[in-house]
Protein backbone atom coordinates (compact mmCIF):
# COMPACT_ATOMS: atom_id res chain seq x y z
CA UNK A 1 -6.91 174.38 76.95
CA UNK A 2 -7.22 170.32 76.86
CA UNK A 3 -8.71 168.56 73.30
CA UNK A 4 -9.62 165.20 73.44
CA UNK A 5 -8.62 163.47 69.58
CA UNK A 6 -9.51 160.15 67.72
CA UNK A 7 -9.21 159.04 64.69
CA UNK A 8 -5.78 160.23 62.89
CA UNK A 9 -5.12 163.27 65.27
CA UNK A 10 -3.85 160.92 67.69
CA UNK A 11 -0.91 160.60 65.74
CA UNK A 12 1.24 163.62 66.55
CA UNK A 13 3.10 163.87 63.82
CA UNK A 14 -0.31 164.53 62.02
CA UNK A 15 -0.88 167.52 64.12
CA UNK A 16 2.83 168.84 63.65
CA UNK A 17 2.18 168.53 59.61
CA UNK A 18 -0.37 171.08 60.15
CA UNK A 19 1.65 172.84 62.48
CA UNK A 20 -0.42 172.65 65.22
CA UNK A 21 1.49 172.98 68.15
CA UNK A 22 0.58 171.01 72.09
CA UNK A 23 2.28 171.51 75.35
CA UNK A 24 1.53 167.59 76.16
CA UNK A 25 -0.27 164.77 75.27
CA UNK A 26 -1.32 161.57 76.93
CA UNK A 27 -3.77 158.91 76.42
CA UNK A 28 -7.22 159.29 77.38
CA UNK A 29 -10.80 157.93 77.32
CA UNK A 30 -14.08 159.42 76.83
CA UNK A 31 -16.54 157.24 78.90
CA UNK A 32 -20.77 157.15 77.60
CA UNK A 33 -19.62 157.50 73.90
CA UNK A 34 -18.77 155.21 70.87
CA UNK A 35 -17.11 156.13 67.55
CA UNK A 36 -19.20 155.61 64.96
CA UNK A 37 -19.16 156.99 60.81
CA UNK A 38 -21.25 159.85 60.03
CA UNK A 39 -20.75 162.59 56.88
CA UNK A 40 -19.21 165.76 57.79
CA UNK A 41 -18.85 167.01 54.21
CA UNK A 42 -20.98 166.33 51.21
CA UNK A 43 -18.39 167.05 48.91
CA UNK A 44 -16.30 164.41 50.01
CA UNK A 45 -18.95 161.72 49.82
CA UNK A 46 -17.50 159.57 52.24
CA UNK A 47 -17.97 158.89 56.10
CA UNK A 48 -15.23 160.03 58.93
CA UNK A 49 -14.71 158.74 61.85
CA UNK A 50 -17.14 160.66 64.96
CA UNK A 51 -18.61 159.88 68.35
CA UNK A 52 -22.04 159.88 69.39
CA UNK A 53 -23.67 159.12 72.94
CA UNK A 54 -24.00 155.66 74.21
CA UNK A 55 -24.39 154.66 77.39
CA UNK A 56 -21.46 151.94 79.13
CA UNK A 57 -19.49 152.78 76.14
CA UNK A 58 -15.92 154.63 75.67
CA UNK A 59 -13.98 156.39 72.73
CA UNK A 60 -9.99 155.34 73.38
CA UNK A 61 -7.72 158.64 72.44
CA UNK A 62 -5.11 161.49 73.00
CA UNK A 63 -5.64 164.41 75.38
CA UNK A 64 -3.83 167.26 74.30
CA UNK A 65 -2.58 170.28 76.35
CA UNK A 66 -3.33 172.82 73.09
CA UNK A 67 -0.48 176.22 73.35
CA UNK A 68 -3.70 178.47 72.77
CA UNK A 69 -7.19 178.81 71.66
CA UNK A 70 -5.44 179.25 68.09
CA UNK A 71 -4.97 175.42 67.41
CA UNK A 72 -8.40 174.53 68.57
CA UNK A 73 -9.39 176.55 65.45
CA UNK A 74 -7.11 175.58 63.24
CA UNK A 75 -8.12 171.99 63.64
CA UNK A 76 -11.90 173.13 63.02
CA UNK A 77 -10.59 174.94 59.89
CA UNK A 78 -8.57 171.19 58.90
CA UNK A 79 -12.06 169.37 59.49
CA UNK A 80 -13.51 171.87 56.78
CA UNK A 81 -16.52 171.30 58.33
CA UNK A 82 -19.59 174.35 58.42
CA UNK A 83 -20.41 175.85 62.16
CA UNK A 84 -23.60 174.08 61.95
CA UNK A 85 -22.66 170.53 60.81
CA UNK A 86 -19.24 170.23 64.00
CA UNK A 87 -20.54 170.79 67.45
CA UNK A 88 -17.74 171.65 69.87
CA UNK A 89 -18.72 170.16 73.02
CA UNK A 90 -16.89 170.38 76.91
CA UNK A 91 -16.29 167.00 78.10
CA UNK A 92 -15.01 165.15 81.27
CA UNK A 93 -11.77 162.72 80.06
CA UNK A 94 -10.18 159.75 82.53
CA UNK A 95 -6.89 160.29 81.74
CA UNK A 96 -5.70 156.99 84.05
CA UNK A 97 -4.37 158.07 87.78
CA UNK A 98 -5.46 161.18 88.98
CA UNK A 99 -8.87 163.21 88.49
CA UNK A 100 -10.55 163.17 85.36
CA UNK A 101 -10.15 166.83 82.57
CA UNK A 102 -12.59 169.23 81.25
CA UNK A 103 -11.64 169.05 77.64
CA UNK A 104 -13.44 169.84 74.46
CA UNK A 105 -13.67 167.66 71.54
CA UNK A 106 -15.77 167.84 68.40
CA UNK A 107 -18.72 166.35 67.46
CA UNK A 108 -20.92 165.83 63.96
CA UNK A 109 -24.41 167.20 64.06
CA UNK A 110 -24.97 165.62 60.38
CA UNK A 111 -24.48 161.78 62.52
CA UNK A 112 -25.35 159.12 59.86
CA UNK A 113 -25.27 155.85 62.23
């Protein structure tokens, strides 16, 4: 299973201090997006770093190789972020040379702009 990060997880010593655990990693982009800010918790009362559509636009990342479906939820978990405010969504990643990756990456549904 592939995850396309930004933000801090594409640090991997960030992912190893939450013992989540990747065959490899490389980096990637994510082509008709932008980061933006948007609120994923109301608790914390701060923005984090997200994506959102935009067209002739591209998110610079990491592309991990995940060891099982276990650390895809374990970085949901991390995020502490409800089911219906973190969308996980499939998408295609050019990873440089070669053909581009089906990977999933997350998404806020609470987007703030």
């Amino acid at each position: 299973m592939f995850l396309f990060v930004y933000g801090p997880y594409v640090n991997p010593k960030y992912l190893s201090e939450k013992n989540i655990d990747f065959i490899s990693s490389c980096k990637a982009i994510l082509n008709g997006y932008k980061s933006c800010l948007s609120t994923r918790i109301d608790d914390w009362g701060q923005a984090m770093i997200d994506i959102e559509e935009k067209n002739y636009s591209c998110v610079e990342g990491v592309l991990y190789e995940l060891t099982d479906e276990a650390a895809m939820l374990m970085l949901h978990d991390f995020e502490k972020t409800a089911a219906k405010e973190y969308e996980k969504i499939l998408v295609d990643i050019n990873v440089g040379k070669g053909p581009n990756v089906d990977a999933y990456t997350y998404i806020s549904t609470k987007n703030v702009g």
